[in-house]
Protein backbone atom coordinates (compact mmCIF):
# COMPACT_ATOMS: atom_id res chain seq x y z
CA UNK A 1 -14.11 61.70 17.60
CA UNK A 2 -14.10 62.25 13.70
CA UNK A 3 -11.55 64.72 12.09
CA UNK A 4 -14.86 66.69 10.88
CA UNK A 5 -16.01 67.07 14.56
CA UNK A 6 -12.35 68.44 15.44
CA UNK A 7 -11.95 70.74 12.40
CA UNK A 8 -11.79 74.60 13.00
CA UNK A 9 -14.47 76.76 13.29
CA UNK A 10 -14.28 79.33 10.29
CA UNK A 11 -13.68 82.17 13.12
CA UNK A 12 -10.90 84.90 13.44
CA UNK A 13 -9.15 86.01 16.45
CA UNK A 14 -8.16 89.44 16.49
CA UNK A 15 -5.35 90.03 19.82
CA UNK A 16 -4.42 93.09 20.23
CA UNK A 17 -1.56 93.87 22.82
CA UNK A 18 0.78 96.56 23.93
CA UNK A 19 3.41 95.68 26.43
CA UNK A 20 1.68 92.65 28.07
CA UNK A 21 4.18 89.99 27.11
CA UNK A 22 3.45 88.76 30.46
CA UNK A 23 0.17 87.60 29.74
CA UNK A 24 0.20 87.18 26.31
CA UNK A 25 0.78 83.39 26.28
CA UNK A 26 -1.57 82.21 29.00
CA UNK A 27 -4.66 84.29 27.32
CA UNK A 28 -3.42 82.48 23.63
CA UNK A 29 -3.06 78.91 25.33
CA UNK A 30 -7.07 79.52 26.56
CA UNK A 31 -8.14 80.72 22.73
CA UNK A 32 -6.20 77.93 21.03
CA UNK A 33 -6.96 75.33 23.64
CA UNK A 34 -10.93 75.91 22.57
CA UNK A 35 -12.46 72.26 21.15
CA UNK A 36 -12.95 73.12 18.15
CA UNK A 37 -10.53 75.88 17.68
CA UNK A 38 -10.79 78.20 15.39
CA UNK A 39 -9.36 78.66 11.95
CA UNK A 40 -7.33 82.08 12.40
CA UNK A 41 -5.65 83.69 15.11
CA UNK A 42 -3.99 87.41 14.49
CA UNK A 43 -1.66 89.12 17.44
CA UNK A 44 -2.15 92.67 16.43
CA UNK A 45 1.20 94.59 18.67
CA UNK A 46 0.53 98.12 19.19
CA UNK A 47 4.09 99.26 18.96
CA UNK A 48 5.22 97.39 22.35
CA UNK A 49 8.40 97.72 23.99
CA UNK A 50 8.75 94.24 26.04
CA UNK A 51 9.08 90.81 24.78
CA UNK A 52 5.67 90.46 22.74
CA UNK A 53 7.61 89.47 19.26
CA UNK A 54 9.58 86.46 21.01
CA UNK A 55 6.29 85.37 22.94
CA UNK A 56 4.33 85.18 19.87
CA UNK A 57 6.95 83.90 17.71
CA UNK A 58 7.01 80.72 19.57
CA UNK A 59 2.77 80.39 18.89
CA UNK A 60 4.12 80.25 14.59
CA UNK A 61 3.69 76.82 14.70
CA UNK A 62 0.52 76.76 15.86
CA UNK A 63 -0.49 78.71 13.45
CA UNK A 64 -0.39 82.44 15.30
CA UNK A 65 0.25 85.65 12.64
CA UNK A 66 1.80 88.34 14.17
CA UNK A 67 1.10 91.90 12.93
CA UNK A 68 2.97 94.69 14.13
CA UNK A 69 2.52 98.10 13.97
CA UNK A 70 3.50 101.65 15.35
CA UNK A 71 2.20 102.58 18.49
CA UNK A 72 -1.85 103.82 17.27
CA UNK A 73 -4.10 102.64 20.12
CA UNK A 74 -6.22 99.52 20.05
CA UNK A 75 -9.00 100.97 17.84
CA UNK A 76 -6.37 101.28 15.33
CA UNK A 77 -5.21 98.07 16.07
CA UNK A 78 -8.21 96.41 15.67
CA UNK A 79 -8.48 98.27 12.26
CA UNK A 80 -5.92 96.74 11.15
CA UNK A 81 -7.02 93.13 12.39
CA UNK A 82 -10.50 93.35 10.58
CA UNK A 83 -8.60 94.33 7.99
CA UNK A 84 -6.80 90.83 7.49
CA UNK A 85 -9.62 88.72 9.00
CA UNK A 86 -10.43 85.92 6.39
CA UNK A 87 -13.59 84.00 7.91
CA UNK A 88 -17.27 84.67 8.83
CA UNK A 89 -16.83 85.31 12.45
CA UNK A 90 -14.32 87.46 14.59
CA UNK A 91 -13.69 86.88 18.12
CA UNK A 92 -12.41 90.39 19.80
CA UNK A 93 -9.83 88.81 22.66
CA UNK A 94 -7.70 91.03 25.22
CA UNK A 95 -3.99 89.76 25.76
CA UNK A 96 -4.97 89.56 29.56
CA UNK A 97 -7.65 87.74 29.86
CA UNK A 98 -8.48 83.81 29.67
CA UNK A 99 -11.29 81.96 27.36
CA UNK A 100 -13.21 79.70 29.26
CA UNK A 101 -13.39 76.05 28.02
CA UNK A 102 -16.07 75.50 25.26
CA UNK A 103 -16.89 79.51 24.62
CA UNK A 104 -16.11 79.38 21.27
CA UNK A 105 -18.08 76.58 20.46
CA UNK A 106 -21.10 77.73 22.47
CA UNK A 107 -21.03 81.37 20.77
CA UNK A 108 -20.97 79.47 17.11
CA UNK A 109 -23.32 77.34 17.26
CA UNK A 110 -25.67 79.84 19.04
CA UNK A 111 -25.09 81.89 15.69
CA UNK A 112 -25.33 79.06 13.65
CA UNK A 113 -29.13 78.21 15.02
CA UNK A 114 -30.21 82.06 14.73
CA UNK A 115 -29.23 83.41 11.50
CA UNK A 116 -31.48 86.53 12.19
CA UNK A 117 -28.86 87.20 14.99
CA UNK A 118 -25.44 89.41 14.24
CA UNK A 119 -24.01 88.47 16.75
CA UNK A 120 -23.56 86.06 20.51
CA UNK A 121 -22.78 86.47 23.54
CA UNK A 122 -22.22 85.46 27.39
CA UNK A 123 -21.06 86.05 30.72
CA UNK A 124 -17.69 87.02 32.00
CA UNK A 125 -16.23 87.03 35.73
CA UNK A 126 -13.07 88.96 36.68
CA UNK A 127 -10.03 87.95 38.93
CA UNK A 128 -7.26 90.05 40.52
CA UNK A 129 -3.48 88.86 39.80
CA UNK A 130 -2.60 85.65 38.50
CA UNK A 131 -4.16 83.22 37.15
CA UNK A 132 -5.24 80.57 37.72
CA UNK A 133 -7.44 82.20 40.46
CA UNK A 134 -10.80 80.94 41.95
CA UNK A 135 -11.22 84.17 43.72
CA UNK A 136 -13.74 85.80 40.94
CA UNK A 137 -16.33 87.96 40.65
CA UNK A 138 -19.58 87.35 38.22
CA UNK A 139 -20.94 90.22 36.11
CA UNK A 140 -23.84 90.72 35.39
CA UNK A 141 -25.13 90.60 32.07
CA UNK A 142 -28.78 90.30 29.83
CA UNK A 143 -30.89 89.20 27.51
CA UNK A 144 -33.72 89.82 25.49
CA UNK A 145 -35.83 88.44 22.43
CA UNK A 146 -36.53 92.11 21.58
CA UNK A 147 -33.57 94.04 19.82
CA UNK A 148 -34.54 97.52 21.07
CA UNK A 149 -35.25 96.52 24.53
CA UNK A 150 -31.37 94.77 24.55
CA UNK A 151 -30.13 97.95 23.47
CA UNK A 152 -32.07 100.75 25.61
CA UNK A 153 -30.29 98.36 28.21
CA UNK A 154 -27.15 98.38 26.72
CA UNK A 155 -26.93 102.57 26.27
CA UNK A 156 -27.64 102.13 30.10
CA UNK A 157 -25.27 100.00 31.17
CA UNK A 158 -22.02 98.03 29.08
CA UNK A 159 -22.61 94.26 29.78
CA UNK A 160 -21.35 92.75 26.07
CA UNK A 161 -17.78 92.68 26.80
CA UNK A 162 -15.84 91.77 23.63
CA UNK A 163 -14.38 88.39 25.05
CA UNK A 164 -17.52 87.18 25.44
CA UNK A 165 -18.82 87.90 22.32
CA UNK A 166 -18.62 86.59 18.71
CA UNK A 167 -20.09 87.87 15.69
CA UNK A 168 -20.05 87.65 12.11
CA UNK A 169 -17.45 89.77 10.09
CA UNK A 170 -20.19 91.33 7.88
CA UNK A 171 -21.74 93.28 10.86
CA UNK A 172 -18.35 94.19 11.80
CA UNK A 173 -18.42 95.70 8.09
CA UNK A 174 -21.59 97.12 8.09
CA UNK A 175 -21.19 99.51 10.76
CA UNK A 176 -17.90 100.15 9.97
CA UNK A 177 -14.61 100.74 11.66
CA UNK A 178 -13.54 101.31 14.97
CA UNK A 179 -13.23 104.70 16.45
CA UNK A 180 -9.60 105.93 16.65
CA UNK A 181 -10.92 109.08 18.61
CA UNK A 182 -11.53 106.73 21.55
CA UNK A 183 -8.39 105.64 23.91
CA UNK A 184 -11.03 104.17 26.42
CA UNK A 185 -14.83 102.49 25.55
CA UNK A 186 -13.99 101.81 22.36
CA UNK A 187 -15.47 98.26 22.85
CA UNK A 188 -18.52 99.97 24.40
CA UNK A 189 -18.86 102.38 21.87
CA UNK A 190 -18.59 99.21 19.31
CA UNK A 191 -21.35 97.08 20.93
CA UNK A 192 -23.29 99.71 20.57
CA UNK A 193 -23.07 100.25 16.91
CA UNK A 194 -23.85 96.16 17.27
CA UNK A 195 -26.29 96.26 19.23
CA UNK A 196 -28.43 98.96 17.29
CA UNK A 197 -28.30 97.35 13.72
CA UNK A 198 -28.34 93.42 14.68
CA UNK A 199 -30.24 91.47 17.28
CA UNK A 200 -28.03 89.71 19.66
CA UNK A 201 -28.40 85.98 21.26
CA UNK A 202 -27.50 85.93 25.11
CA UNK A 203 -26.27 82.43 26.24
CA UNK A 204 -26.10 81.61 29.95
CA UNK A 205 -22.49 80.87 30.14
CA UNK A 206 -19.04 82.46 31.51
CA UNK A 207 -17.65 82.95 27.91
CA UNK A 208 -14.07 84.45 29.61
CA UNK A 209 -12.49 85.35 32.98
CA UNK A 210 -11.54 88.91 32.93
CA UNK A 211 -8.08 89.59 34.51
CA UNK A 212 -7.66 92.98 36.84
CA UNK A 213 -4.53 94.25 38.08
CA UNK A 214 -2.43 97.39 38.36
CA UNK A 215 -0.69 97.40 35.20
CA UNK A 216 -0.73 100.91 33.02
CA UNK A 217 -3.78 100.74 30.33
CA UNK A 218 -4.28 102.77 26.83
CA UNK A 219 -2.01 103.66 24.43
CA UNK A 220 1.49 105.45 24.97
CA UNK A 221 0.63 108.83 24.11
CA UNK A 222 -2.77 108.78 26.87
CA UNK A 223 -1.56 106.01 28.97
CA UNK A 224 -4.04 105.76 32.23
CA UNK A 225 -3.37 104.47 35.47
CA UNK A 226 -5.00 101.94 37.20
CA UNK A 227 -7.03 103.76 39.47
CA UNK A 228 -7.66 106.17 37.21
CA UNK A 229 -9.30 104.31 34.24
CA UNK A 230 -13.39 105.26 35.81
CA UNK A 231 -12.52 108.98 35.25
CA UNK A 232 -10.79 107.66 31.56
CA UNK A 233 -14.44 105.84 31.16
CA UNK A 234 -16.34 108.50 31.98
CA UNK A 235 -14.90 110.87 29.81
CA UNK A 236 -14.99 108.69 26.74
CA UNK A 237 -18.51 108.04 27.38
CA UNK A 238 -18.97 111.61 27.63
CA UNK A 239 -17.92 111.91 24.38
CA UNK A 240 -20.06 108.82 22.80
CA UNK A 241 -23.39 109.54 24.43
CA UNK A 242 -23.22 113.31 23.73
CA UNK A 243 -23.00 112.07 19.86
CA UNK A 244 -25.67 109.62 20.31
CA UNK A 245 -27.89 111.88 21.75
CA UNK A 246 -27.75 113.95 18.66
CA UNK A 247 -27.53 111.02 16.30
CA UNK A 248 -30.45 109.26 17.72
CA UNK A 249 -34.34 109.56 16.52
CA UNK A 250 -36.23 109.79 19.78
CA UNK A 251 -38.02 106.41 19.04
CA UNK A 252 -34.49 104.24 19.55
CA UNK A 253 -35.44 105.07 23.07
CA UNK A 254 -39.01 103.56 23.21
CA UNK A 255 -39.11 99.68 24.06
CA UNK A 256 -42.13 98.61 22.15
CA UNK A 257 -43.46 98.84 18.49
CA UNK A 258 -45.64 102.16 18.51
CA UNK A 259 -48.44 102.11 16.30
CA UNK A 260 -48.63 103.61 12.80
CA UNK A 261 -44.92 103.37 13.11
CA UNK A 262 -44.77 106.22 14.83
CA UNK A 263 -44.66 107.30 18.73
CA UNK A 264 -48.23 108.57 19.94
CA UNK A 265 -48.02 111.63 22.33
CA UNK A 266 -47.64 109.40 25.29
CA UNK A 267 -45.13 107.13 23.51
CA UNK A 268 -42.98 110.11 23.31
CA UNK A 269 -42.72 111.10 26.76
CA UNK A 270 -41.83 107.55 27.63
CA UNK A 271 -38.53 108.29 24.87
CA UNK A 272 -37.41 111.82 26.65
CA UNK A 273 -38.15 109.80 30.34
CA UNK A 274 -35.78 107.33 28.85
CA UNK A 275 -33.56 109.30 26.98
CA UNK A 276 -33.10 111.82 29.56
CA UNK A 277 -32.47 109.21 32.06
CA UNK A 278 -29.63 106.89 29.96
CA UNK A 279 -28.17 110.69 29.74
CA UNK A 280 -28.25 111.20 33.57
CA UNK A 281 -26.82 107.71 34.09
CA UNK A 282 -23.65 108.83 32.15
CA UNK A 283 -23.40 112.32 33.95
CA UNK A 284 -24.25 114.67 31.18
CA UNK A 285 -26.62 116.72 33.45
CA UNK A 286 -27.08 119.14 30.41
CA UNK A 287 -29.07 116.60 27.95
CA UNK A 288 -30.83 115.27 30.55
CA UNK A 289 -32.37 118.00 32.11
CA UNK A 290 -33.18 118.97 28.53
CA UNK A 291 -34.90 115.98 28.11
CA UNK A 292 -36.86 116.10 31.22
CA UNK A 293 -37.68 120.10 30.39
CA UNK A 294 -39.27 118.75 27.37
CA UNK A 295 -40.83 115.76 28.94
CA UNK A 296 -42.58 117.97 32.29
CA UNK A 297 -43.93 120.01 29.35
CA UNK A 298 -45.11 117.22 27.73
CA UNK A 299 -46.67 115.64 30.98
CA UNK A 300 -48.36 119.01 31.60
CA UNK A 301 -49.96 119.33 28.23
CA UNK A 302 -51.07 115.93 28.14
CA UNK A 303 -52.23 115.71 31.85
CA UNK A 304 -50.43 112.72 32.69
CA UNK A 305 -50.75 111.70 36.29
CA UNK A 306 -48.74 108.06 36.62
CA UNK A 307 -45.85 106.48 34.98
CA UNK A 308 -45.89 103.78 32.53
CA UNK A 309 -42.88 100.50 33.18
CA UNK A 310 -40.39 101.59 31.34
CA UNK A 311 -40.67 105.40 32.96
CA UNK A 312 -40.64 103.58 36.28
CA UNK A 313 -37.48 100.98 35.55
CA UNK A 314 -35.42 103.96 33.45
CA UNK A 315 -35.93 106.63 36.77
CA UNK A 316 -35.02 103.99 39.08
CA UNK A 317 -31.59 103.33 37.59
CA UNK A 318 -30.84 106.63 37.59
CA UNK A 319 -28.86 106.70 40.79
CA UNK A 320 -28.18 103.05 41.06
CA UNK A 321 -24.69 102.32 42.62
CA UNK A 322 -22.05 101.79 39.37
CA UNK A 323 -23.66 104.57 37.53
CA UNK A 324 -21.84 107.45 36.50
CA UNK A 325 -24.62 109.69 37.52
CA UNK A 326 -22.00 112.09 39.42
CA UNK A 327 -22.63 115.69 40.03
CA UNK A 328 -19.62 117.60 39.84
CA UNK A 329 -20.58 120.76 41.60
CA UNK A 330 -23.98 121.84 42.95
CA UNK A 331 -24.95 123.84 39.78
CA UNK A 332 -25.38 120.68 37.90
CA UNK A 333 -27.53 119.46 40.49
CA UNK A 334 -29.94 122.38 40.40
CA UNK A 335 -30.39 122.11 37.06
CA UNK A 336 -31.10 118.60 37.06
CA UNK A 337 -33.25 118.52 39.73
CA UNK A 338 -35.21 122.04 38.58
CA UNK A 339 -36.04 120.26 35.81
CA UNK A 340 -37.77 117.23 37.54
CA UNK A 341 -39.45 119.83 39.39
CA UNK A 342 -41.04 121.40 36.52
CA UNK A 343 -43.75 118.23 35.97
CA UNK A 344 -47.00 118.43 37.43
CA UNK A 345 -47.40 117.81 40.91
CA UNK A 346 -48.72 114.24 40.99
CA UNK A 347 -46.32 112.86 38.49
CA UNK A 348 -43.31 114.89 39.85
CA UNK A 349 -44.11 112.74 43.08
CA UNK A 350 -43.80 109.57 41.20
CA UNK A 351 -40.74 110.55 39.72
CA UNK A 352 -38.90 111.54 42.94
CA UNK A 353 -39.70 108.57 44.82
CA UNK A 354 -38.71 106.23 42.20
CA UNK A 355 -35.55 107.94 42.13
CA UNK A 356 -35.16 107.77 45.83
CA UNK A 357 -34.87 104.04 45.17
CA UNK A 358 -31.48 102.91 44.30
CA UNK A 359 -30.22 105.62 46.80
CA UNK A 360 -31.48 104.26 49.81
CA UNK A 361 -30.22 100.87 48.96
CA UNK A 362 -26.54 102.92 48.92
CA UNK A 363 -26.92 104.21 51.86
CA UNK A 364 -27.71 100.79 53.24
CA UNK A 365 -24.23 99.83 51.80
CA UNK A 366 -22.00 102.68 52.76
CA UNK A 367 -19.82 99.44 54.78
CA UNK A 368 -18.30 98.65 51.37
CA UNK A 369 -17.76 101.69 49.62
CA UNK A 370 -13.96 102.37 49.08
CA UNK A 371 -14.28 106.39 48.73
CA UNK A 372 -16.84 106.82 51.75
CA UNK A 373 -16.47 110.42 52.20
CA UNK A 374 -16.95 110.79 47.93
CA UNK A 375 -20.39 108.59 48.31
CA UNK A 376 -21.65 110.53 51.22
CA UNK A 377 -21.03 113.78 49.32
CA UNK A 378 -23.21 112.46 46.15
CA UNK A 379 -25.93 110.46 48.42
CA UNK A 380 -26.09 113.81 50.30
CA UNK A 381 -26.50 116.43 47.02
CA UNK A 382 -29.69 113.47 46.26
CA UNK A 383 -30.95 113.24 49.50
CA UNK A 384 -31.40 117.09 49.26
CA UNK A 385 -33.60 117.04 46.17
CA UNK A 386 -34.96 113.65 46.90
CA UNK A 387 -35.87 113.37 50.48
CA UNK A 388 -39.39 114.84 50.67
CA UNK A 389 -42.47 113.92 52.59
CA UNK A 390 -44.33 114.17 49.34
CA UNK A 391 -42.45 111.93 47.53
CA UNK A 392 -42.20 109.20 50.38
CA UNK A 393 -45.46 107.48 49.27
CA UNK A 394 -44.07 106.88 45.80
CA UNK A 395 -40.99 105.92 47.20
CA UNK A 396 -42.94 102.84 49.28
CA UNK A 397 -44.80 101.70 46.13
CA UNK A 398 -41.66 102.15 44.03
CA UNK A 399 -40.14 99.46 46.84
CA UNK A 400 -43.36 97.25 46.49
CA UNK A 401 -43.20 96.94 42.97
CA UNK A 402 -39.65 96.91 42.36
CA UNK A 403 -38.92 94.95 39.19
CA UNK A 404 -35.42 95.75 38.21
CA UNK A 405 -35.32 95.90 34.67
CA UNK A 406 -37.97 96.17 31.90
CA UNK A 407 -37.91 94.26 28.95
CA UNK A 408 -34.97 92.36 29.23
CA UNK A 409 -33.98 89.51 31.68
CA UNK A 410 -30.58 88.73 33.67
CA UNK A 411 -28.24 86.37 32.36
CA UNK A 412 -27.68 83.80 35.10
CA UNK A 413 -25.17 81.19 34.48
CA UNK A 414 -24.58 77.46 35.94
């Protein structure tokens, strides 16, 4: 193999850690063991307290730079590593986790052949405890040609995990900095910033294998446990989506290019379906009932009697099982649901039944649910409002015709 063939890719490696010392060495063995490997690799420690210096001080040699700083969270670490990165791509890696062979490679070259595209990205499967581990899980992930269809499905759902994704430092500048605000979802709330400016390039390939275990997570001052990181998640996203839903122009929620540049009447109340349903998905009952207030008017006025695709795929992953569509309390649940109930009739039918969906196929699964009595309290506050002999029809076509998503495809690796 020529030297050219082995040189490094002109790629930066941004670490950042906090008291995983641990792990540190086997997730920097799997990033400088990539063929090619890249050019620069920066260890960003948060302020940690174990052995982190003396583990990377023996990866000098290989070229390793080792950045420490006071204790600031890992947006602010990751501040600081854009801040030093020198080439045209940055690879976002967590001290825990371990590269698969030829990611780094795969995610260049993809970027290499699409210069329209800001940034690439794969698969990733997670493992509990040590590695190496053939136990793992795949995640799902998925693709699409179509830059606003990618990212109506990424405000649903967060399947760009950094590890598996590398893109080029001037997109990183363009939408500027991380957010410091956020202890948890700061990568989510980062792909999305990506994901609305730049198209991305999905590649069929397990870019990284994501290590879970019981360790603590965040920074010191908000430190999370374990078993406690989906209520971290979901208030984080809370705090993200409630911005974007102010931040947003309705037509970032329309998959499609509507004509005259603008959305017709109908267009629209495909958005506030949308919108109102990403909103739902995250738990913040308030916006989307708004939306859907807004939309039954809409509906009414323009005497719309069936849903369009996207209407149909949005409603139906309202509920699905992962969401965080969780009603705290039955108020939030009357709201929600007096909203639906505001549309005419006919549609109001449609919309129940393909909401009725993704519950059903929980209650099929109640076998492995860890909180049982938690999902039979939610399944039961939906069957209340869903469970109608008027809605049953819909429901039955809804199953017929069940697509899963709209406008993008799954990512299905080897």
């Amino acid at each position: 193999m020529t030297d050219a063939a082995n040189a490094p890719l002109p790629v930066t490696v941004l670490m950042p850690t906090f008291n995983r010392a641990h792990y540190l060495a086997e997730a920097l063995d799997s990033v400088l063991g990539q063929e090619p490997p890249p050019a620069e690799v920066i260890v960003i420690d948060d302020g940690s307290e174990d052995a982190t210096g003396e583990v990377v001080a023996a990866y000098a040699a290989r070229g390793v730079a080792y950045v420490r700083q006071d204790n600031a969270g890992k947006a602010a670490a990751l501040n600081n590593g854009l801040a030093r990165a020198s080439q045209d791509f940055v690879w976002i890696f967590d001290d825990d986790d371990i590269a698969a062979k030829g990611t780094l490679a795969a995610l260049h070259q993809a970027l290499v052949d699409r210069p329209d595209a800001g940034y690439a990205y794969g698969l990733c499967d997670k493992f509990f405890g040590e590695w190496p581990n053939d136990a793992r899980e795949r995640n799902t992930a998925y693709a699409s040609d179509e830059r606003a269809a990618l990212y109506v499905r990424l405000m649903e759902d967060f399947f760009i995990w950094q590890g598996a994704m590398l893109a080029r430092r001037s997109c990183y500048a363009a939408v500027g900095p991380f957010d410091t605000r956020l202890a948890r979802s700061q990568d989510y709330e980062m792909a999305l910033r990506l994901g609305r400016a730049f198209k991305g390039v999905g590649l069929p390939i397990v870019a990284f294998h994501q290590r879970h275990h019981a360790g603590v997570r965040g920074p010191k001052g908000a430190t999370v446990k374990a078993h406690e990181v989906e209520q971290a998640w979901r208030k984080y996203n809370h705090l993200i989506f409630r911005e974007l839903h102010g931040s947003h122009e309705l037509a970032e929620f329309y998959i499609g290019t509507p004509q005259n540049g603008e959305l017709s009447p109908r267009e629209t109340l495909t958005a506030l379906i949308q919108r109102g349903s990403i909103m739902a998905r995250k738990g913040l009952w308030d916006l989307a009932a708004a939306d859907f207030e807004a939309a039954a008017q809409r509906a009414g006025s323009l005497a719309v009697v069936d849903l369009c695709e996207q209407e149909k795929a949005a409603l139906r992953r309202i509920f699905q099982r992962g969401a965080r569509s969780i009603f705290q309390d039955g108020r939030e649940a009357r709201r929600f649901f007096g909203a639906i109930a505001a549309f005419p009739k006919s549609l109001r039918n449609r919309i129940e039944g393909n909401m009725l969906l993704p519950v059903t196929y929980r209650m099929r699964r109640l076998s492995g649910v860890t909180d049982r009595r938690f999902e039979l309290g939610q399944l039961g506050i939906m069957a209340r409002h869903l469970f109608k002999r008027s809605s049953i029809r819909s429901y039955f076509d809804a199953r017929r015709t069940d697509r899963g998503m709209y406008g993008v495809e799954p990512l299905a690796a080897a």
